[in-house]
Protein backbone atom coordinates (compact mmCIF):
# COMPACT_ATOMS: atom_id res chain seq x y z
CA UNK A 1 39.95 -4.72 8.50
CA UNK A 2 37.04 -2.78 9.70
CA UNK A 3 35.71 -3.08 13.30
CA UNK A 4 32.05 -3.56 14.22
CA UNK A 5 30.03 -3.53 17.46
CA UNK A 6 27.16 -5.98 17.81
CA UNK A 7 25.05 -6.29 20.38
CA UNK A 8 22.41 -8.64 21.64
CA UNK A 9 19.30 -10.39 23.25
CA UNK A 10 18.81 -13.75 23.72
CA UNK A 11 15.06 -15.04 23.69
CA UNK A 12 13.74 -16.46 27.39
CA UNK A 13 14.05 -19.93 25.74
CA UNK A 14 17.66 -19.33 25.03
CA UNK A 15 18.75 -18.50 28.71
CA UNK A 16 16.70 -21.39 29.84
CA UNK A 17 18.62 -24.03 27.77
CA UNK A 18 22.22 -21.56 28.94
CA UNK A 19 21.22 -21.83 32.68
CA UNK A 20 21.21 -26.03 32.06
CA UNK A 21 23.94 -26.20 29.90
CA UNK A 22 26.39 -23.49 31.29
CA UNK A 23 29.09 -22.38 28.68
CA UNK A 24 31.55 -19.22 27.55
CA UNK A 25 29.25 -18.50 24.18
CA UNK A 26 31.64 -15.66 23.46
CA UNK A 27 33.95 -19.16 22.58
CA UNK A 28 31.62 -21.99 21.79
CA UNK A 29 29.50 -19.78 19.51
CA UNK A 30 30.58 -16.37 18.44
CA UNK A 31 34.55 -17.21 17.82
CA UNK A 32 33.93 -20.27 15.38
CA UNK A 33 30.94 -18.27 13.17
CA UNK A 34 33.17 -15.28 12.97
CA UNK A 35 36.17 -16.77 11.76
CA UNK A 36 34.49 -18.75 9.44
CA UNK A 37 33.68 -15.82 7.58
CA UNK A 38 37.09 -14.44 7.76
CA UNK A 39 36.89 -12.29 10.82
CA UNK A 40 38.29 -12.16 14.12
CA UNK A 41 36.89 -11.75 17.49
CA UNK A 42 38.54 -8.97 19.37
CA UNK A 43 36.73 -9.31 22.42
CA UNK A 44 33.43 -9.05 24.01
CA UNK A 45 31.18 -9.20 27.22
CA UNK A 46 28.19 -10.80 28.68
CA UNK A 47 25.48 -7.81 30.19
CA UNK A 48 22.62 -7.71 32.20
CA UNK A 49 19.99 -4.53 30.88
CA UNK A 50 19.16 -4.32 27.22
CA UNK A 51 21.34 -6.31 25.95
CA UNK A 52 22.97 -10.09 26.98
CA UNK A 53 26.16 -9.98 25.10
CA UNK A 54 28.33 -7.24 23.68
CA UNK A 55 30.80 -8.17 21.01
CA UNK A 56 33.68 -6.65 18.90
CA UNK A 57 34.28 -7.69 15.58
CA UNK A 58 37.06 -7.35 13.21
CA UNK A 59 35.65 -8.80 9.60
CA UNK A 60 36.72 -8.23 5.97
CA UNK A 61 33.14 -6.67 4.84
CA UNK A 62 29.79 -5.52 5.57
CA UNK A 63 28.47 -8.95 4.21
CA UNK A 64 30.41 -11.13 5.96
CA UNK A 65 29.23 -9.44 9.29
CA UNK A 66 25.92 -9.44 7.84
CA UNK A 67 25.72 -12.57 7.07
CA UNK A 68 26.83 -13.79 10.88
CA UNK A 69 24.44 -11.80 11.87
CA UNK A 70 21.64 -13.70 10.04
CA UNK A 71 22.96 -16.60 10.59
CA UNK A 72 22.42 -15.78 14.34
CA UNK A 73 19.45 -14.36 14.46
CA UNK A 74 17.91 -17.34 12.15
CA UNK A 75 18.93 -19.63 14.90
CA UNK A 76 16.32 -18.56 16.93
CA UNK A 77 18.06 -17.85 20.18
CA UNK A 78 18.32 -14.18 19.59
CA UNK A 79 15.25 -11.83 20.75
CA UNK A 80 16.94 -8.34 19.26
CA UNK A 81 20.58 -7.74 17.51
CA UNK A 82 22.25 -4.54 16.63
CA UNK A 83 25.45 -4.07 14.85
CA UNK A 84 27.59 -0.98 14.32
CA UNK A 85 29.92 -0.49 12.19
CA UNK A 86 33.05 1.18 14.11
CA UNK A 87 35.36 4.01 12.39
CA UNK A 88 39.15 3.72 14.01
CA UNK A 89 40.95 6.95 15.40
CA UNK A 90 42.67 7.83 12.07
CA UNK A 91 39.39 7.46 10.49
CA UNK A 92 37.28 9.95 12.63
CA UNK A 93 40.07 12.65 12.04
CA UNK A 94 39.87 12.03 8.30
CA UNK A 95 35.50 12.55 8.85
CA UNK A 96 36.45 15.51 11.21
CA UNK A 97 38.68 17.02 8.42
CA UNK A 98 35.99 16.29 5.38
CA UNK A 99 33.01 17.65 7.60
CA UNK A 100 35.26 20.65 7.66
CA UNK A 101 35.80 21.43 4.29
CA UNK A 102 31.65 20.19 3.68
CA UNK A 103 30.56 22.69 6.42
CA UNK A 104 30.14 25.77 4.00
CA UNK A 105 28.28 23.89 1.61
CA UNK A 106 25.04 23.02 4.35
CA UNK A 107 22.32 25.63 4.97
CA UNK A 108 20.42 24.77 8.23
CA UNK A 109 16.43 25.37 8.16
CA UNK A 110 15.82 28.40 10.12
């Protein structure tokens, strides 16, 4: 399945109601969503800076990451989201091996 990176910000609001009600939301909110659209949660981390919370993602499909994603952000806890869409090792050798053979066929402006 493919792997995806998404990031976040929670709204003021939303660390208010975390600082009263203190809880893992890695487990009481991202595992459940994510498997209920088929995916699994590989891991993740909460961050200070940019973003709040950093997760990995294994899912079937760009919809059904999408669509946790929406779901999310329509919750209205979220300030800013961003998710990536991860290629695996195997992957980037197979791009590295395509650019390749591409390469001749791209003129650069000069």
């Amino acid at each position: 399945m493919p792997l995806y990176l998404y990031e976040l910000s929670y709204t003021a609001e939303s660390i208010a109601a975390q600082i009263k009600n203190p809880q893992d939301r890695l487990e009481t909110a991202a595992r459940p969503i994510i498997e209920a659209a088929g995916g699994k949660l590989l891991g993740g981390g909460f961050c200070f800076g940019d973003n709040d919370l950093v997760i990995l993602v294994e899912a079937p499909d760009d919809e059904s990451v999408a669509a946790v994603a929406m779901a999310v952000v329509a919750g209205g806890a979220v300030k800013s989201a961003r998710t990536t869409k991860l290629l695996s090792g195997a992957q980037w050798v197979a791009a590295l091996k395509k650019a390749s053979s591409l390469s001749a066929n791209y003129r650069p402006a000069r």
